[in-house]
Protein backbone atom coordinates (compact mmCIF):
# COMPACT_ATOMS: atom_id res chain seq x y z
CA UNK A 1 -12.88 -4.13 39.21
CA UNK A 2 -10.01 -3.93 36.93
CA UNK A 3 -10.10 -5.62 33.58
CA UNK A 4 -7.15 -5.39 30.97
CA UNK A 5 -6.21 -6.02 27.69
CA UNK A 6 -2.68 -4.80 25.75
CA UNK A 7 -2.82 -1.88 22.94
CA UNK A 8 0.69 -0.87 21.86
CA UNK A 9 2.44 -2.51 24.92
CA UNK A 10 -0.10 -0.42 26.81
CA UNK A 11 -3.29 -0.69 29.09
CA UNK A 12 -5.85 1.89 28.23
CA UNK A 13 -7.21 4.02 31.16
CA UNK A 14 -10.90 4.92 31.02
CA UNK A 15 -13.06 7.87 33.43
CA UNK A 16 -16.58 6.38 33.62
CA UNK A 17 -19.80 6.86 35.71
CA UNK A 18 -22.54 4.70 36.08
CA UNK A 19 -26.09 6.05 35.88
CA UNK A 20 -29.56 4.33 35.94
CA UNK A 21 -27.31 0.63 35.28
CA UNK A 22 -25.13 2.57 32.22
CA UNK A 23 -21.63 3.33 32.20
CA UNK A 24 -21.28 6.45 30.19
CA UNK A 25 -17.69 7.06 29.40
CA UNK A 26 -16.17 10.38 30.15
CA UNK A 27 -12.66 10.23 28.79
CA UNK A 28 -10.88 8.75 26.51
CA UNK A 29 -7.11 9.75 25.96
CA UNK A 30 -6.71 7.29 22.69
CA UNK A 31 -9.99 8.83 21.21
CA UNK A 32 -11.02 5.33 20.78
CA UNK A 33 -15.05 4.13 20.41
CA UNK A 34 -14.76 1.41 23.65
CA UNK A 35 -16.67 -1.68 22.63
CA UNK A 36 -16.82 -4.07 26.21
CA UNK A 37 -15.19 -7.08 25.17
CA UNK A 38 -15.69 -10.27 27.86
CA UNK A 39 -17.20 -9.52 31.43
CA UNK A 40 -18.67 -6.49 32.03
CA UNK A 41 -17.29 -4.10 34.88
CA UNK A 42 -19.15 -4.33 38.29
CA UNK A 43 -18.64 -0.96 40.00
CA UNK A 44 -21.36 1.95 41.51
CA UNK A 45 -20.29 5.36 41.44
CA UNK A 46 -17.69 6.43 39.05
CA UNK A 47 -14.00 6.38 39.00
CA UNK A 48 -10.92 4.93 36.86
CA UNK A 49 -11.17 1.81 35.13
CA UNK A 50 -8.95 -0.60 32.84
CA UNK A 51 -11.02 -2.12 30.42
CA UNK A 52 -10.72 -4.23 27.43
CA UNK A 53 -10.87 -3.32 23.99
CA UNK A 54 -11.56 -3.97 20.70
CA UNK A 55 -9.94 -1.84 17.65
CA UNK A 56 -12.30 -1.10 14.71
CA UNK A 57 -11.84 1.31 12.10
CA UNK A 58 -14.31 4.42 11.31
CA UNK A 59 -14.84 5.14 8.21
CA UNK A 60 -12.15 7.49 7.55
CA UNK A 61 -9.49 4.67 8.23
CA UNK A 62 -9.43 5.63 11.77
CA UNK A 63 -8.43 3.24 14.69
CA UNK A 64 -11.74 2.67 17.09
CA UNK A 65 -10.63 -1.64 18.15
CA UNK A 66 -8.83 -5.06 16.94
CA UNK A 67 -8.62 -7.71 13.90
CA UNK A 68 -6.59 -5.55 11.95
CA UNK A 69 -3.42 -6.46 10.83
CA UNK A 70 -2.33 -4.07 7.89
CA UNK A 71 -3.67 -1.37 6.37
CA UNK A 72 -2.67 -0.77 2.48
CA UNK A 73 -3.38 2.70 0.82
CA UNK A 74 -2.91 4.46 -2.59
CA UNK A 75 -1.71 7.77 -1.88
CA UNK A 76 -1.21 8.45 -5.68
CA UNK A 77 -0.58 5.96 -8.33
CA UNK A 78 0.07 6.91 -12.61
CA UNK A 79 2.35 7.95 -14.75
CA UNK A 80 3.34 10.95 -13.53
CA UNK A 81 3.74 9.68 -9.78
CA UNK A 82 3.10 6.98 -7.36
CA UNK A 83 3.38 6.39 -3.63
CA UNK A 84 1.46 3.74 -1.72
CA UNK A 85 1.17 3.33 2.22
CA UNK A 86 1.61 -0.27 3.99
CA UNK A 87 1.68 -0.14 7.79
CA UNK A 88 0.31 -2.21 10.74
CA UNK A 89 -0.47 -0.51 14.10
CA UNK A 90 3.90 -0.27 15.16
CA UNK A 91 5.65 -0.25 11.65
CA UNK A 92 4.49 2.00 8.49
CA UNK A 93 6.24 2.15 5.39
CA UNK A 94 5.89 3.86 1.94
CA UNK A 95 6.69 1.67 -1.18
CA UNK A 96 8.07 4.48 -3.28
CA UNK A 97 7.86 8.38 -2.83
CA UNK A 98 7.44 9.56 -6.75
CA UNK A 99 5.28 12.52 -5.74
CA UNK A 100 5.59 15.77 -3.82
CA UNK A 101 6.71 15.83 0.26
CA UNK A 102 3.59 17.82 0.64
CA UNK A 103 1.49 15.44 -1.08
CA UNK A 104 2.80 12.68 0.71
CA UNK A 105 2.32 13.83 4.07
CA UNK A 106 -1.17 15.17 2.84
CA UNK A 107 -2.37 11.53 2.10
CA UNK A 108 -0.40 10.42 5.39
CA UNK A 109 -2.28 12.94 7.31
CA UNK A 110 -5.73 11.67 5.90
CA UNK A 111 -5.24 7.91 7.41
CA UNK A 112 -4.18 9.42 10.71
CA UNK A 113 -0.30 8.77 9.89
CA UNK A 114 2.75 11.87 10.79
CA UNK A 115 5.88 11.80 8.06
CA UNK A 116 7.65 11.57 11.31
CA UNK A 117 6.13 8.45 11.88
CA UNK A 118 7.55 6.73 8.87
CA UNK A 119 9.82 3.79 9.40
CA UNK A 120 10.86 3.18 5.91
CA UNK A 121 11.01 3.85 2.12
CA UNK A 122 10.83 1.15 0.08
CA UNK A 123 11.88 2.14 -3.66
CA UNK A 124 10.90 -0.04 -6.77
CA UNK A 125 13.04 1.67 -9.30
CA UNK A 126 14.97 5.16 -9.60
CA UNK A 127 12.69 6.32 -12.78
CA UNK A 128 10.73 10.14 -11.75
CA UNK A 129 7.74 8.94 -10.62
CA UNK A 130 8.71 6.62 -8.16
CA UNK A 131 11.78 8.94 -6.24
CA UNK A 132 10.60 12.72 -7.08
CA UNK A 133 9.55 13.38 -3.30
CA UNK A 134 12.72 11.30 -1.85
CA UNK A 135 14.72 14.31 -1.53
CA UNK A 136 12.76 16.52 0.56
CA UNK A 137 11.27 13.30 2.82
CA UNK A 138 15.01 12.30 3.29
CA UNK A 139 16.14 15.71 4.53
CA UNK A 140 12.76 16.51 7.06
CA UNK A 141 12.88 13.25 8.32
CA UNK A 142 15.69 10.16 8.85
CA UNK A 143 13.42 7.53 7.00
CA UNK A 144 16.03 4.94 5.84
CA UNK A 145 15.68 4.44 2.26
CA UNK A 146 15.61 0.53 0.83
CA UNK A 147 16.16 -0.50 -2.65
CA UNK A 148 18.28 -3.08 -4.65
CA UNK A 149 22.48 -2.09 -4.88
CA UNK A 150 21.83 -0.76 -8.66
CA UNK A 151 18.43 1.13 -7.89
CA UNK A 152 19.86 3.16 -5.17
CA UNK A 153 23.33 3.95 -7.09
CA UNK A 154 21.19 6.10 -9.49
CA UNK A 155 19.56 7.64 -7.04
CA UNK A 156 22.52 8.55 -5.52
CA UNK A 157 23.72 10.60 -8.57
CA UNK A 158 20.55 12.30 -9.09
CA UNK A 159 21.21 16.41 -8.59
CA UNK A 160 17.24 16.63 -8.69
CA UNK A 161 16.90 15.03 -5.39
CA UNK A 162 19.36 18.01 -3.53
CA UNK A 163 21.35 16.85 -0.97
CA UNK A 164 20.02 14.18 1.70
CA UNK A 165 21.69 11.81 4.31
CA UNK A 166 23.53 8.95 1.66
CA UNK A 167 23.87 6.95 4.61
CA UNK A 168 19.84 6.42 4.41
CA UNK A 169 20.44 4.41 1.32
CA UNK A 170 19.94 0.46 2.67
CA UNK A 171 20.64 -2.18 0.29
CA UNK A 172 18.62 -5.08 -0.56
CA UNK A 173 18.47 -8.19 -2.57
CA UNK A 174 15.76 -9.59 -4.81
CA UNK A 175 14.12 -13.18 -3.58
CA UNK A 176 15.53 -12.04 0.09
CA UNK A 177 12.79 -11.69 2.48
CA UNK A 178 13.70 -9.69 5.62
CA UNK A 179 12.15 -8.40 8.61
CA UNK A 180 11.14 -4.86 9.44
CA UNK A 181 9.53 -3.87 12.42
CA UNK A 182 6.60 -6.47 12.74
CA UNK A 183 6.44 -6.29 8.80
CA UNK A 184 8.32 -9.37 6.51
CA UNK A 185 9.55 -7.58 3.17
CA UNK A 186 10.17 -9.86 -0.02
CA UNK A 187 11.42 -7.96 -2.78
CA UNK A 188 11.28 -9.55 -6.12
CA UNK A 189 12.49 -9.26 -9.94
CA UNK A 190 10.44 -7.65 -12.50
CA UNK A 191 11.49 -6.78 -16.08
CA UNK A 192 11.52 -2.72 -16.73
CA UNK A 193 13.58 -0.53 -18.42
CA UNK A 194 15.07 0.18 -14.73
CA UNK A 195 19.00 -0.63 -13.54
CA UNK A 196 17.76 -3.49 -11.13
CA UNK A 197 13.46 -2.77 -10.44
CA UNK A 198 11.62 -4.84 -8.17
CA UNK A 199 7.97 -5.35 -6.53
CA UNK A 200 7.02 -5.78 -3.26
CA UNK A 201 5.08 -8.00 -0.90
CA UNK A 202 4.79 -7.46 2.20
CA UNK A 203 3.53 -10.05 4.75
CA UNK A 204 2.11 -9.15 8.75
CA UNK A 205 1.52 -12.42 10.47
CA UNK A 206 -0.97 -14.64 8.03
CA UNK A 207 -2.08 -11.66 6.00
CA UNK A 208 -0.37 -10.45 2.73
CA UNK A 209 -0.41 -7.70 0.35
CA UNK A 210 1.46 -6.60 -2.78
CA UNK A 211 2.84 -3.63 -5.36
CA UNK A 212 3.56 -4.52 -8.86
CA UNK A 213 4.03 -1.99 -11.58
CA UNK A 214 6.29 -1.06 -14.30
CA UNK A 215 6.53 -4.68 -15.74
CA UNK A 216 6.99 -5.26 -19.26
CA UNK A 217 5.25 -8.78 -19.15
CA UNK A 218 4.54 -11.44 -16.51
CA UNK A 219 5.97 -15.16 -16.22
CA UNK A 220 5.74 -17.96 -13.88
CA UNK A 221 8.10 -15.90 -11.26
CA UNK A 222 6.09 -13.36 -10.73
CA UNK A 223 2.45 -15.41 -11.01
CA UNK A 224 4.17 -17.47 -7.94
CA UNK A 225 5.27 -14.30 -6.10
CA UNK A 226 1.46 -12.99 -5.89
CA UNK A 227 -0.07 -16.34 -4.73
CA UNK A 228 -2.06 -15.99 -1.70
CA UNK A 229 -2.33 -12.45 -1.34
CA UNK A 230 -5.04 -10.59 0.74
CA UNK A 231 -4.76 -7.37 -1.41
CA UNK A 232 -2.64 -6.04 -3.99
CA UNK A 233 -2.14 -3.22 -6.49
CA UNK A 234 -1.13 -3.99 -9.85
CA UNK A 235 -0.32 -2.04 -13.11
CA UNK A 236 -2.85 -1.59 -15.65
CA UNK A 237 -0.53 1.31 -17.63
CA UNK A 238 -2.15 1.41 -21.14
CA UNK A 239 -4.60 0.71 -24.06
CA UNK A 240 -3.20 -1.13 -26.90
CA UNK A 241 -4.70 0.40 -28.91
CA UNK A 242 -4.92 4.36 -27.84
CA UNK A 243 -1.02 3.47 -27.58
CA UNK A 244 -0.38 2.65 -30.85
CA UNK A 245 -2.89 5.65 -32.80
CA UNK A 246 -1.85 7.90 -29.87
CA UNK A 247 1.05 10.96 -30.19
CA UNK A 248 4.03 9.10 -28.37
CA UNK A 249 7.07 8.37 -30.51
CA UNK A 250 7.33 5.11 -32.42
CA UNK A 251 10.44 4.47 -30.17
CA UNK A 252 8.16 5.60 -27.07
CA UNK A 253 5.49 3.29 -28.16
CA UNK A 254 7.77 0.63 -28.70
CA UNK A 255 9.52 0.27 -24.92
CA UNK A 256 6.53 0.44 -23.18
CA UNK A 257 4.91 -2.30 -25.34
CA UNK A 258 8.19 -4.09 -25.29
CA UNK A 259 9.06 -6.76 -22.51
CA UNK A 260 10.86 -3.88 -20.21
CA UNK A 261 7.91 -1.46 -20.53
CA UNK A 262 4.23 -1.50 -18.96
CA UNK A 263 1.78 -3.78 -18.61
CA UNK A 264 -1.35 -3.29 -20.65
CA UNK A 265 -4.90 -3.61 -19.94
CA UNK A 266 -5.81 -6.94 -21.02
CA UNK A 267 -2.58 -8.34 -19.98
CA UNK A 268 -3.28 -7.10 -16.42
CA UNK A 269 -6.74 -8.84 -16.91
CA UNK A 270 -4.49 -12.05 -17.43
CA UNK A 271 -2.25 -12.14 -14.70
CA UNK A 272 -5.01 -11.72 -12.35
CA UNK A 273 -6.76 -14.64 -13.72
CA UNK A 274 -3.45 -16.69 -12.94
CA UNK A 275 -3.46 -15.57 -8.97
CA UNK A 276 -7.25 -15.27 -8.22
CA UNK A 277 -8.46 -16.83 -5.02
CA UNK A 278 -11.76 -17.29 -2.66
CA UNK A 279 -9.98 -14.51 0.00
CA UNK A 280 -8.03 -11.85 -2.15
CA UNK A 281 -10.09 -9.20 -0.73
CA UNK A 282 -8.97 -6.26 -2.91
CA UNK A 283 -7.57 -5.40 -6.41
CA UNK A 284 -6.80 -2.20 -7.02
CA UNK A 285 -5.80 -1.05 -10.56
CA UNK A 286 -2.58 1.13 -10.89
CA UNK A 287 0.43 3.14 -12.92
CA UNK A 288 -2.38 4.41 -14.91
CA UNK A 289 -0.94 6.40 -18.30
CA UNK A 290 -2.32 9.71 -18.50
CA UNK A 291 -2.23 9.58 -22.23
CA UNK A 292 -2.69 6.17 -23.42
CA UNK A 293 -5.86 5.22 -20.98
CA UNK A 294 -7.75 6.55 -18.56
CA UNK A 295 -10.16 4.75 -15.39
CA UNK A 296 -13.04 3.49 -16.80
CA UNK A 297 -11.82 1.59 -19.56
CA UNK A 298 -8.74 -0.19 -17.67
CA UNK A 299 -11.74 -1.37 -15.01
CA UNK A 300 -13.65 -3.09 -17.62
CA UNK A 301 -11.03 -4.62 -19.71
CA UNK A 302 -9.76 -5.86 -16.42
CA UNK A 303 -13.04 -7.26 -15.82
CA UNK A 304 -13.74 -8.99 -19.03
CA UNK A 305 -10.60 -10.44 -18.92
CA UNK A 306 -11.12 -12.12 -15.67
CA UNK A 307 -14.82 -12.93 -16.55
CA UNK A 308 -14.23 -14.34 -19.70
CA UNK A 309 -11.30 -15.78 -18.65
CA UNK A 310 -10.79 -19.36 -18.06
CA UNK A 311 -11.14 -19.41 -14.24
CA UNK A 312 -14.51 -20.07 -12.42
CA UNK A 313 -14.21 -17.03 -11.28
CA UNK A 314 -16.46 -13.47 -12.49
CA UNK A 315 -15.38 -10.22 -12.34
CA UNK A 316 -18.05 -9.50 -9.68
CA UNK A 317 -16.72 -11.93 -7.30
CA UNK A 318 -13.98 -9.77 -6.35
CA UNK A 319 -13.63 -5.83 -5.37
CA UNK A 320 -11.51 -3.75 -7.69
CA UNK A 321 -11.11 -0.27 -8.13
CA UNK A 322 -8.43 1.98 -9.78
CA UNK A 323 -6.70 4.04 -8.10
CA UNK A 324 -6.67 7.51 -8.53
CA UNK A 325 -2.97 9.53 -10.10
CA UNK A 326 -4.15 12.58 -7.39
CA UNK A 327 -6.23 11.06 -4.96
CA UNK A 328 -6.62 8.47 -1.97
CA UNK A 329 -7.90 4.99 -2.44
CA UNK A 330 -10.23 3.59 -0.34
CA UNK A 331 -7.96 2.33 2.91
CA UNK A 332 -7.91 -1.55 2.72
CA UNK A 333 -7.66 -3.45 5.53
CA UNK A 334 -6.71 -6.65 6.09
């Protein structure tokens, strides 16, 4: 009997022999776990079958069946670089590339993803730690490269990025949502200290996820442009407080508390009280400052903000981690 069911436009060919009433699988091209989905296969012997299937993930990140839509990934986020993965099973993108090639590919390599499967660059701003890797990606592989008009005319004229395809610098426009692959993009505005910086949410089907960093405050625009979301990682930069007594210059100090600067701590803690729901299934905590804070105090100022904020909501309702300026988050799936 032949049974079928699509995976990538494909059918998925199985060896199998029956013995004592079991089918024990022999092969399995995909390296997929095969979960029988529907009837089961009548057949004696052994031989080559079609079969259904149902996509999981392992516990690595790993496809084994179905049900998921997007996976979203910290490969590094903090002050000194960030670079987070967004990708369904046909399309993957990177929303910025502000660490090494190697590292990139590294983290790639860990949620079963080649550089030379990258379909796109996505670039917040042109400031270090969001474009340092660009060069090198842009040269090994022809990833176009998407950012607003502004944002990608400094990165055109910087001489630390060597010499890349300029042709693989896309414009796009803030509050214009587009399609790419089976991915929507909707870029929108944030305040920095950046020639024309935006976040990014990124939509597959019913399921939505989001990056926003490098803000210098929050208003009504941006609390409506993270409604709804499955996942997201925001910016919890700094500590008032080990800002201000810390060994930055008062002018230093002064942008990043300033409306074109960072986000703090407790004013993270805020704007997730304003876009809490029953089904955001993951915060993580990001753009950490190497100087001015560090993991375990951002998590619980994040979650006594939301717990003693004025939402029905605790901090325990909800899964939040930070993620790490050198090492994978968890891979959330939605």
């Amino acid at each position: 009997m032949r049974f079928t069911r699509r995976l990538w436009q494909s059918e998925m060919p199985v060896f199998f022999r029956k013995t004592k009433g079991k089918i024990i699988f022999l092969l399995n091209p995909f390296r997929f776990y095969i979960t029988m989905v529907g009837e089961k296969p009548v057949s004696k012997g052994s031989g080559l079958l079609f079969l259904p299937i149902r996509a999981q993930m392992n516990r690595n990140g790993n496809r084994e069946g179905t049900g998921i839509v997007m996976r979203f990934v910290s490969i590094a986020s903090g002050s000194s670089g960030n670079c987070i993965y967004i990708g369904s099973d046909n399309t993957h993108i990177l929303i910025d590339a502000g660490i090494s090639n190697k590292r990139i590919e590294k983290g790639l390599s860990e949620i079963g993803v080649k550089g030379s499967e990258l379909d796109g660059v996505f670039i917040t701003h042109e400031h270090a730690d969001h474009i340092q890797g660009l060069g090198i990606l842009a040269r090994k592989y022809p990833i176009p490269i998407y950012g607003t008009k502004e944002t990608l005319e400094e990165i055109a004229g910087k001489a630390s990025l060597g010499e890349y395809p300029k042709e693989l610098l896309r414009p796009i426009l803030p509050d214009v949502d587009f399609h790419f692959g089976d991915l929507q993009i909707r870029p929108f505005r944030i305040d920095h200290d950046a020639a024309n910086p935006v976040a990014y949410r990124v939509q597959h089907g019913k399921k939505s996820v989001a990056v926003a960093t490098d803000l210098g405050h929050y208003d009504q625009y941006v609390i409506d442009h993270l409604q709804g979301l499955d996942a997201l990682l925001l910016e919890a930069n700094h500590d008032v407080r080990m800002l201000e007594t810390g060994p930055y210059p008062y002018r230093l100090k002064q942008r990043i508390l300033g409306d074109y600067g960072h986000l703090s701590n407790e004013n993270c803690g805020r704007l997730l009280n304003c876009i809490l729901h029953d089904h955001l299934k993951k915060i993580l905590l990001g753009h950490l400052s190497e100087k001015n804070n560090f993991a375990e105090l951002a998590y619980e100022t994040v979650c006594l903000e939301i717990t003693q904020g004025e939402t029905a909501y605790q901090a325990k309702d909800f899964s939040i981690a930070v993620a790490g300026r050198d090492s994978l988050s968890e891979i959330v799936t939605v």
